[in-house]
Protein backbone atom coordinates (compact mmCIF):
# COMPACT_ATOMS: atom_id res chain seq x y z
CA UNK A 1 91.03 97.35 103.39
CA UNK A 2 92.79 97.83 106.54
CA UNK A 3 92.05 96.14 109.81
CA UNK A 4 92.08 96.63 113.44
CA UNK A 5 91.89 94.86 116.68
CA UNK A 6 89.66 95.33 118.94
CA UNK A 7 90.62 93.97 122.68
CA UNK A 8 87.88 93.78 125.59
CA UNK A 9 88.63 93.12 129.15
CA UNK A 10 85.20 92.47 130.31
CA UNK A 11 83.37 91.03 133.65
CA UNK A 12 81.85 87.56 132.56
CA UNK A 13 78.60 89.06 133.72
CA UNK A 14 78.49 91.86 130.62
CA UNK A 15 80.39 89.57 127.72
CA UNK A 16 77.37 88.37 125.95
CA UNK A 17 76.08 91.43 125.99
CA UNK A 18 79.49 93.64 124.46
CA UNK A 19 79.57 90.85 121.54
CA UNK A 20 75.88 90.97 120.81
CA UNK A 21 76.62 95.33 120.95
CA UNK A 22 79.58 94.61 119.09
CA UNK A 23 77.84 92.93 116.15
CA UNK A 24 75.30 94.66 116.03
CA UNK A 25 77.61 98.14 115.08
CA UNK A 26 79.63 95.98 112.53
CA UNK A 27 81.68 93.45 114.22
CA UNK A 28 81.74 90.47 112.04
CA UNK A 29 82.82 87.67 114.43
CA UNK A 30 84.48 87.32 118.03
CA UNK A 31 86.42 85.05 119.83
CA UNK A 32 86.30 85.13 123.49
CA UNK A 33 88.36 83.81 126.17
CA UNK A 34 88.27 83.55 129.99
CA UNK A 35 91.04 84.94 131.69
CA UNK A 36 91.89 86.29 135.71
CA UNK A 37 93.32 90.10 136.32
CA UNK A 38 93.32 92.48 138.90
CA UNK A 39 93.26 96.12 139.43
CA UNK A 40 93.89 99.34 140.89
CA UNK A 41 92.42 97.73 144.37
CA UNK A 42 93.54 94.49 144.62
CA UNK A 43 91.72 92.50 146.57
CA UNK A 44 93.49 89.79 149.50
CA UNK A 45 91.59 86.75 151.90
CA UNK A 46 94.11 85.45 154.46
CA UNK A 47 97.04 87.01 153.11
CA UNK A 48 96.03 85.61 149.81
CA UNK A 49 95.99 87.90 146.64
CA UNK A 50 92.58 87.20 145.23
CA UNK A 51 92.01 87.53 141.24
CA UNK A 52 89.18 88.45 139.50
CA UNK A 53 87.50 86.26 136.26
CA UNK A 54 87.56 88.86 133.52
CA UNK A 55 87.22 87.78 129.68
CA UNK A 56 88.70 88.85 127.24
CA UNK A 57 87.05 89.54 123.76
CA UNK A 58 88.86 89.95 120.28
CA UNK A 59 87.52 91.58 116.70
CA UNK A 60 89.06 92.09 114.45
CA UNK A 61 87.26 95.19 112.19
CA UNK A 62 87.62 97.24 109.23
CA UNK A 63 88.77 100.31 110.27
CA UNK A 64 85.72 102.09 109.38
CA UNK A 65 83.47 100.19 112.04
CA UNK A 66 86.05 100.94 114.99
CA UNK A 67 84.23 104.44 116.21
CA UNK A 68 80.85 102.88 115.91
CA UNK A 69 81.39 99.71 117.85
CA UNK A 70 83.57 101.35 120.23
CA UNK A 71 81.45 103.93 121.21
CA UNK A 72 78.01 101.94 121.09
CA UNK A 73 80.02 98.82 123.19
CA UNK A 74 81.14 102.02 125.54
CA UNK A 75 77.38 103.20 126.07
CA UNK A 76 75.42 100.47 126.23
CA UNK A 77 77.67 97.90 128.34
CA UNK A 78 78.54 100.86 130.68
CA UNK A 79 82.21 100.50 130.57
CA UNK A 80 82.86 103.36 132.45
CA UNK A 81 81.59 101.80 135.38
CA UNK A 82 84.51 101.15 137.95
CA UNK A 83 85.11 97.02 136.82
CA UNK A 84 82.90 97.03 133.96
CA UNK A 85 85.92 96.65 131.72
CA UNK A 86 88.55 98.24 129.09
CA UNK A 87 88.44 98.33 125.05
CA UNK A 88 91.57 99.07 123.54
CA UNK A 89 92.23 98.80 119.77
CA UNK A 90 95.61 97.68 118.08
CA UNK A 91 97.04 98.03 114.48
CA UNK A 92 97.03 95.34 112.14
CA UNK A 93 99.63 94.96 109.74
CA UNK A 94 98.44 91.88 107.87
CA UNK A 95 95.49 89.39 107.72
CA UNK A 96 94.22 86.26 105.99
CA UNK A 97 91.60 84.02 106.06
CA UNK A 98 89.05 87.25 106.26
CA UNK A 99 87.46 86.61 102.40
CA UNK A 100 83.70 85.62 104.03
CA UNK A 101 83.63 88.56 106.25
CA UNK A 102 85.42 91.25 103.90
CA UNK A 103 81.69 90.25 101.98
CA UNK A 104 79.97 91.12 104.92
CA UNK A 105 81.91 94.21 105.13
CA UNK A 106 81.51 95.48 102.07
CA UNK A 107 77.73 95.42 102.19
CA UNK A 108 77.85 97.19 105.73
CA UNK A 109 80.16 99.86 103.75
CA UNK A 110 77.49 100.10 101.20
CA UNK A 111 74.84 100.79 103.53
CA UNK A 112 75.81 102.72 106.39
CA UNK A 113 77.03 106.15 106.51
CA UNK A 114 80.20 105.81 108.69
């Protein structure tokens, strides 16, 4: 099996929301962090550069599930809504520690045409 990672850079107010998505097109599991970014338009109080809470959200995926919990994460969290937030997906060269999930995986193979 190979994996892939899938990175989120979403407003606090949507992140409950893109894992549920997520997991519901094949994500397996999630770990979520909070983090501060800024954008295009940064924004400034007093002279001060103000930053905005974003989280970020990691899964890591069979390969297979990527398209489907991409685009269904896209739709229904409205990511391209200016500040929404940003998947991206990165290669995996190696992983352990996955045996529960590959399970999991492998009946989601069995049963979905994807």
């Amino acid at each position: 099996m190979k994996f892939k990672l899938i990175v989120a850079f979403v407003s606090p107010d949507i992140t409950e929301k893109v894992i549920k998505t997520a997991k519901k097109a094949g994500a397996t599991g999630d770990v979520s962090m909070q983090a501060k970014g800024s954008g295009v338009e940064e924004t400034s109080f007093l002279g001060l550069s103000i930053r905005d809470k974003t989280d970020v959200v990691l899964f890591v995926v069979e390969e297979h599930h990527v398209k489907p919990i991409i685009q269904s994460v896209s739709e229904e969290c409205s990511l391209e809504e200016p500040g929404n937030g940003i998947l991206l997906v990165l290669e995996i060269d190696k992983v352990v520690g996955l045996s529960k999930q590959i399970k999991k995986i492998r009946e989601n193979l069995k049963t979905k045409q994807l």
